[in-house]
PDB file of N, CA and C in Angstrom:
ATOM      1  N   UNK A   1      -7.485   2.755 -28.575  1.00  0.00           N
ATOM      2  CA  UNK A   1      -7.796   3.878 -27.703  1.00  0.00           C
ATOM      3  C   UNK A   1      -8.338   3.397 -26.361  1.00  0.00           C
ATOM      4  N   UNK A   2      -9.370   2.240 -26.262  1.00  0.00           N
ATOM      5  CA  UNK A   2      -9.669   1.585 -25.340  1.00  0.00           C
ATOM      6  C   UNK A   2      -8.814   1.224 -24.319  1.00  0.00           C
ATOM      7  N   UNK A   3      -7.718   0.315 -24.729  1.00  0.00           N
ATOM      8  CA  UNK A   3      -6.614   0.016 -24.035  1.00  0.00           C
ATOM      9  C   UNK A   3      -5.897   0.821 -23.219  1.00  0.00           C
ATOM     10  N   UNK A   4      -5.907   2.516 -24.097  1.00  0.00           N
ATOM     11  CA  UNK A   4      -4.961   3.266 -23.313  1.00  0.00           C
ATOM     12  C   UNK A   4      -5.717   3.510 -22.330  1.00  0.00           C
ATOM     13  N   UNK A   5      -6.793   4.360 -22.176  1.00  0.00           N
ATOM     14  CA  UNK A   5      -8.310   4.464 -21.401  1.00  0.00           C
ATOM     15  C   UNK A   5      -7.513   3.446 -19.964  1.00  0.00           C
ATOM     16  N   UNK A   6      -8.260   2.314 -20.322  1.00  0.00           N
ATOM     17  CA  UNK A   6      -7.702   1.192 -19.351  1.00  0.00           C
ATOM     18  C   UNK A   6      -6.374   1.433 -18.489  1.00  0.00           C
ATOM     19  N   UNK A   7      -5.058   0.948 -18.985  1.00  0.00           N
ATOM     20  CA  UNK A   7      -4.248   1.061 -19.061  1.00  0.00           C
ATOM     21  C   UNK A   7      -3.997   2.449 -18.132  1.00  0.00           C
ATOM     22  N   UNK A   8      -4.171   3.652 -18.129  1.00  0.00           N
ATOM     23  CA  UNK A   8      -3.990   4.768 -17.440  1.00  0.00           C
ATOM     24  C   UNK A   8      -5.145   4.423 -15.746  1.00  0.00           C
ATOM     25  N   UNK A   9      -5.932   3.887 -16.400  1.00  0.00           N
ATOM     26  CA  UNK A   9      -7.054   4.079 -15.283  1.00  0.00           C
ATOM     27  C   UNK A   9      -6.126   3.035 -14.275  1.00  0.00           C
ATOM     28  N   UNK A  10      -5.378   1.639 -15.311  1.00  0.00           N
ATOM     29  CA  UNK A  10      -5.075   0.690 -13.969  1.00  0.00           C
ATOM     30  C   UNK A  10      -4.038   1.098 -13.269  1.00  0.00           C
ATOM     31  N   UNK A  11      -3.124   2.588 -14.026  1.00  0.00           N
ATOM     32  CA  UNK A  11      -2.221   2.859 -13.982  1.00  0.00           C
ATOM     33  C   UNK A  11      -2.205   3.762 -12.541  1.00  0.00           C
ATOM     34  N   UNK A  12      -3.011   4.545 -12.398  1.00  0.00           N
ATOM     35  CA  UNK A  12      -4.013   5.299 -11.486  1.00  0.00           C
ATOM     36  C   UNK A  12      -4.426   4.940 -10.099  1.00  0.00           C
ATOM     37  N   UNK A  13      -4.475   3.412 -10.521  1.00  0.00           N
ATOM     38  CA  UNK A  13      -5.206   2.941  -9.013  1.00  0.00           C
ATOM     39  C   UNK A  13      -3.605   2.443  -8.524  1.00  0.00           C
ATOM     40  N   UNK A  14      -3.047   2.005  -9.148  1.00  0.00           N
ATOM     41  CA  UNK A  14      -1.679   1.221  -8.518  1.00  0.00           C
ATOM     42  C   UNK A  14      -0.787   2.134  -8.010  1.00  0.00           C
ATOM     43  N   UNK A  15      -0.678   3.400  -8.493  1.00  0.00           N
ATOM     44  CA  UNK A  15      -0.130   4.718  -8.282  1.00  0.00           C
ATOM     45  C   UNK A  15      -0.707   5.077  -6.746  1.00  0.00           C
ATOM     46  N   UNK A  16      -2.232   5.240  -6.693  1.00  0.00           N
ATOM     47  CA  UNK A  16      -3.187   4.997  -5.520  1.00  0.00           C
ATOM     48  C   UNK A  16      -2.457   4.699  -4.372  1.00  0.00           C
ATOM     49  N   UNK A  17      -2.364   3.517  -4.624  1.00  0.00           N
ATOM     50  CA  UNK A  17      -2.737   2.268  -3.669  1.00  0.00           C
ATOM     51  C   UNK A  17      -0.619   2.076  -2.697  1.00  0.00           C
ATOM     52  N   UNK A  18       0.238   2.456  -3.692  1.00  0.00           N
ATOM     53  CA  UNK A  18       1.551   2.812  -3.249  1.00  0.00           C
ATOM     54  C   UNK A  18       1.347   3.902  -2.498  1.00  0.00           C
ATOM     55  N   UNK A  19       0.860   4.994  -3.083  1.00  0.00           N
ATOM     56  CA  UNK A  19       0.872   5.968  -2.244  1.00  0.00           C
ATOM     57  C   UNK A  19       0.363   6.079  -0.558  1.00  0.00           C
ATOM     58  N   UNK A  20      -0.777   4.914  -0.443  1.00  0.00           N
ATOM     59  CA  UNK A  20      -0.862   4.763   0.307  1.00  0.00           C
ATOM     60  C   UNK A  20       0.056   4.029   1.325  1.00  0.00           C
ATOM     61  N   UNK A  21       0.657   3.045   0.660  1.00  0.00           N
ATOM     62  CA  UNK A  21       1.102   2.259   1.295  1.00  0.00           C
ATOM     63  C   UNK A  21       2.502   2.992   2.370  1.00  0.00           C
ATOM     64  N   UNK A  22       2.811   3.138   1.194  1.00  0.00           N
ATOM     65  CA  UNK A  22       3.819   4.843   1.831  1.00  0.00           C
ATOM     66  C   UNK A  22       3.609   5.906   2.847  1.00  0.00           C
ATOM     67  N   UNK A  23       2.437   6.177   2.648  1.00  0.00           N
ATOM     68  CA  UNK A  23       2.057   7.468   3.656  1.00  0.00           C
ATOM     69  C   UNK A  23       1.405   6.253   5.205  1.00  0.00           C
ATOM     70  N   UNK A  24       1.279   4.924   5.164  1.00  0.00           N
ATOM     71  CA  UNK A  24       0.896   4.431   5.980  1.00  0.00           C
ATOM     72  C   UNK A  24       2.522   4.044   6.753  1.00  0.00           C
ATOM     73  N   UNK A  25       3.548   3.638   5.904  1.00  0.00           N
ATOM     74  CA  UNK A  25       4.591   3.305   6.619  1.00  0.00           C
ATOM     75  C   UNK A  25       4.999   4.603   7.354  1.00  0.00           C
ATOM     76  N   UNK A  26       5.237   5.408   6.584  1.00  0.00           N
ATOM     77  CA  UNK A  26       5.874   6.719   6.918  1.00  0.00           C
ATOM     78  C   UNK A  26       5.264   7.533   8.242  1.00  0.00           C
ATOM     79  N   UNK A  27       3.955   7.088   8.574  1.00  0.00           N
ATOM     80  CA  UNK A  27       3.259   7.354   9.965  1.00  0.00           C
ATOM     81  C   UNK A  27       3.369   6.465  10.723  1.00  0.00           C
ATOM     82  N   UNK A  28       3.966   5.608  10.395  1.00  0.00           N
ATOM     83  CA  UNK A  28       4.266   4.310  11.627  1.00  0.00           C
ATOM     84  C   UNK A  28       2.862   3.452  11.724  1.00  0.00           C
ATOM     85  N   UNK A  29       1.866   3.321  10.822  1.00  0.00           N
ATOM     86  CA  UNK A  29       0.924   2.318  10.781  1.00  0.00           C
ATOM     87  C   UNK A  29       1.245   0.843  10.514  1.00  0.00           C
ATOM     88  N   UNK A  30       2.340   0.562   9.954  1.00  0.00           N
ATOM     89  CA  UNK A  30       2.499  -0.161   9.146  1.00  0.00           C
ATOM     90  C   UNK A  30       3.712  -1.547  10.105  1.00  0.00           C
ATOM     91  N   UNK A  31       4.045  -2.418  10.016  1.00  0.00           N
ATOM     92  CA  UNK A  31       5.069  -3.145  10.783  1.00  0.00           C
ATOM     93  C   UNK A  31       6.015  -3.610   9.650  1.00  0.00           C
ATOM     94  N   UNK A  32       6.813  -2.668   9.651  1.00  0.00           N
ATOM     95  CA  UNK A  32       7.874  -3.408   8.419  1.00  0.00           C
ATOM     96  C   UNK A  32       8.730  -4.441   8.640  1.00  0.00           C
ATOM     97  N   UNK A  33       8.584  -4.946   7.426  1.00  0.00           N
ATOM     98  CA  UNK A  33       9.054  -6.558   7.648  1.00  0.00           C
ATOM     99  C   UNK A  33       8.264  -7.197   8.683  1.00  0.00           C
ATOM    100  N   UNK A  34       7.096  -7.083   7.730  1.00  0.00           N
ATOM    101  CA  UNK A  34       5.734  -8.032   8.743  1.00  0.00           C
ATOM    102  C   UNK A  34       6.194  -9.470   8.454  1.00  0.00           C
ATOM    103  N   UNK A  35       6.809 -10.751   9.209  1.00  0.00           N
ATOM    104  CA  UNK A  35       6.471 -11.874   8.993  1.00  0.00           C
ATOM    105  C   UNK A  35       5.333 -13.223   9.214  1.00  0.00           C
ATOM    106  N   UNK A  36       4.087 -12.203   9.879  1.00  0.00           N
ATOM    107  CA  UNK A  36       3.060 -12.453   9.844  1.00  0.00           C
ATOM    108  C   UNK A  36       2.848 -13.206  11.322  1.00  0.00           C
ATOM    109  N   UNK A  37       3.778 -13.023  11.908  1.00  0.00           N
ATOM    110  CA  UNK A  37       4.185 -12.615  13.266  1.00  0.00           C
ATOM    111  C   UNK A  37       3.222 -11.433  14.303  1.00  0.00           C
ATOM    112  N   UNK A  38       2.238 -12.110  14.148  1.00  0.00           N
ATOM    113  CA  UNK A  38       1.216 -10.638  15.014  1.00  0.00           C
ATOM    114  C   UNK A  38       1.557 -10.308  16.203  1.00  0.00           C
ATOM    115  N   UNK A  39       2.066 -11.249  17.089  1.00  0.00           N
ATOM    116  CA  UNK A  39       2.781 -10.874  18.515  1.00  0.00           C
ATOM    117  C   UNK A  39       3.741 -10.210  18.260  1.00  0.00           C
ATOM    118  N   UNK A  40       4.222  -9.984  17.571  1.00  0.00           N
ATOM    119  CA  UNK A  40       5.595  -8.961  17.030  1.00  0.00           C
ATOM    120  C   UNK A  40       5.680  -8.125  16.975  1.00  0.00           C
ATOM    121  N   UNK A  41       4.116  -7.752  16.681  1.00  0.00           N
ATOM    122  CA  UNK A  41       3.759  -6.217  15.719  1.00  0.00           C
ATOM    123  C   UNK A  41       3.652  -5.026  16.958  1.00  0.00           C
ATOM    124  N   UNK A  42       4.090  -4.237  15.960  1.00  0.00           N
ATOM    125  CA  UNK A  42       3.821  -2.394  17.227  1.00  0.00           C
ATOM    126  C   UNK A  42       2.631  -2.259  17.113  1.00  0.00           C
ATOM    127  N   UNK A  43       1.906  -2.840  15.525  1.00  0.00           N
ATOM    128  CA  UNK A  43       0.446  -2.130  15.742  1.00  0.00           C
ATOM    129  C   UNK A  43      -0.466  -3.193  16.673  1.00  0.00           C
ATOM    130  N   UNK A  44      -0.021  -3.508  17.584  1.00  0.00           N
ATOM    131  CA  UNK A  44      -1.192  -4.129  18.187  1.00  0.00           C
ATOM    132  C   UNK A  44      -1.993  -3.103  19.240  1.00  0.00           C
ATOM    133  N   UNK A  45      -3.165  -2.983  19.050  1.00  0.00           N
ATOM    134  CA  UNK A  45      -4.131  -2.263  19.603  1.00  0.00           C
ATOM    135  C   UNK A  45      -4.608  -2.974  21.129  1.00  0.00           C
TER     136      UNK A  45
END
């Protein structure tokens, strides 16, 4: 029972954490296909 507990909770945050990642591309926060290339990036402030 423990496991499932767990298991949903880690299930939860990873669910989270896409969602974000998503709603950050999808507003243009994000530099897709970052090659870690910072002069590259749109998000430079």
């Amino acid at each position: 029972m423990g496991t499932l507990i767990v298991g949903i909770i880690v299930l939860a945050i990873a669910a989270a954490a896409v969602r974000s990642i998503w709603k950050d591309k999808k507003s243009g926060k994000s530099c897709a296909g970052c090659s870690g290339g910072c002069s590259g990036c749109k998000m430079k402030e």
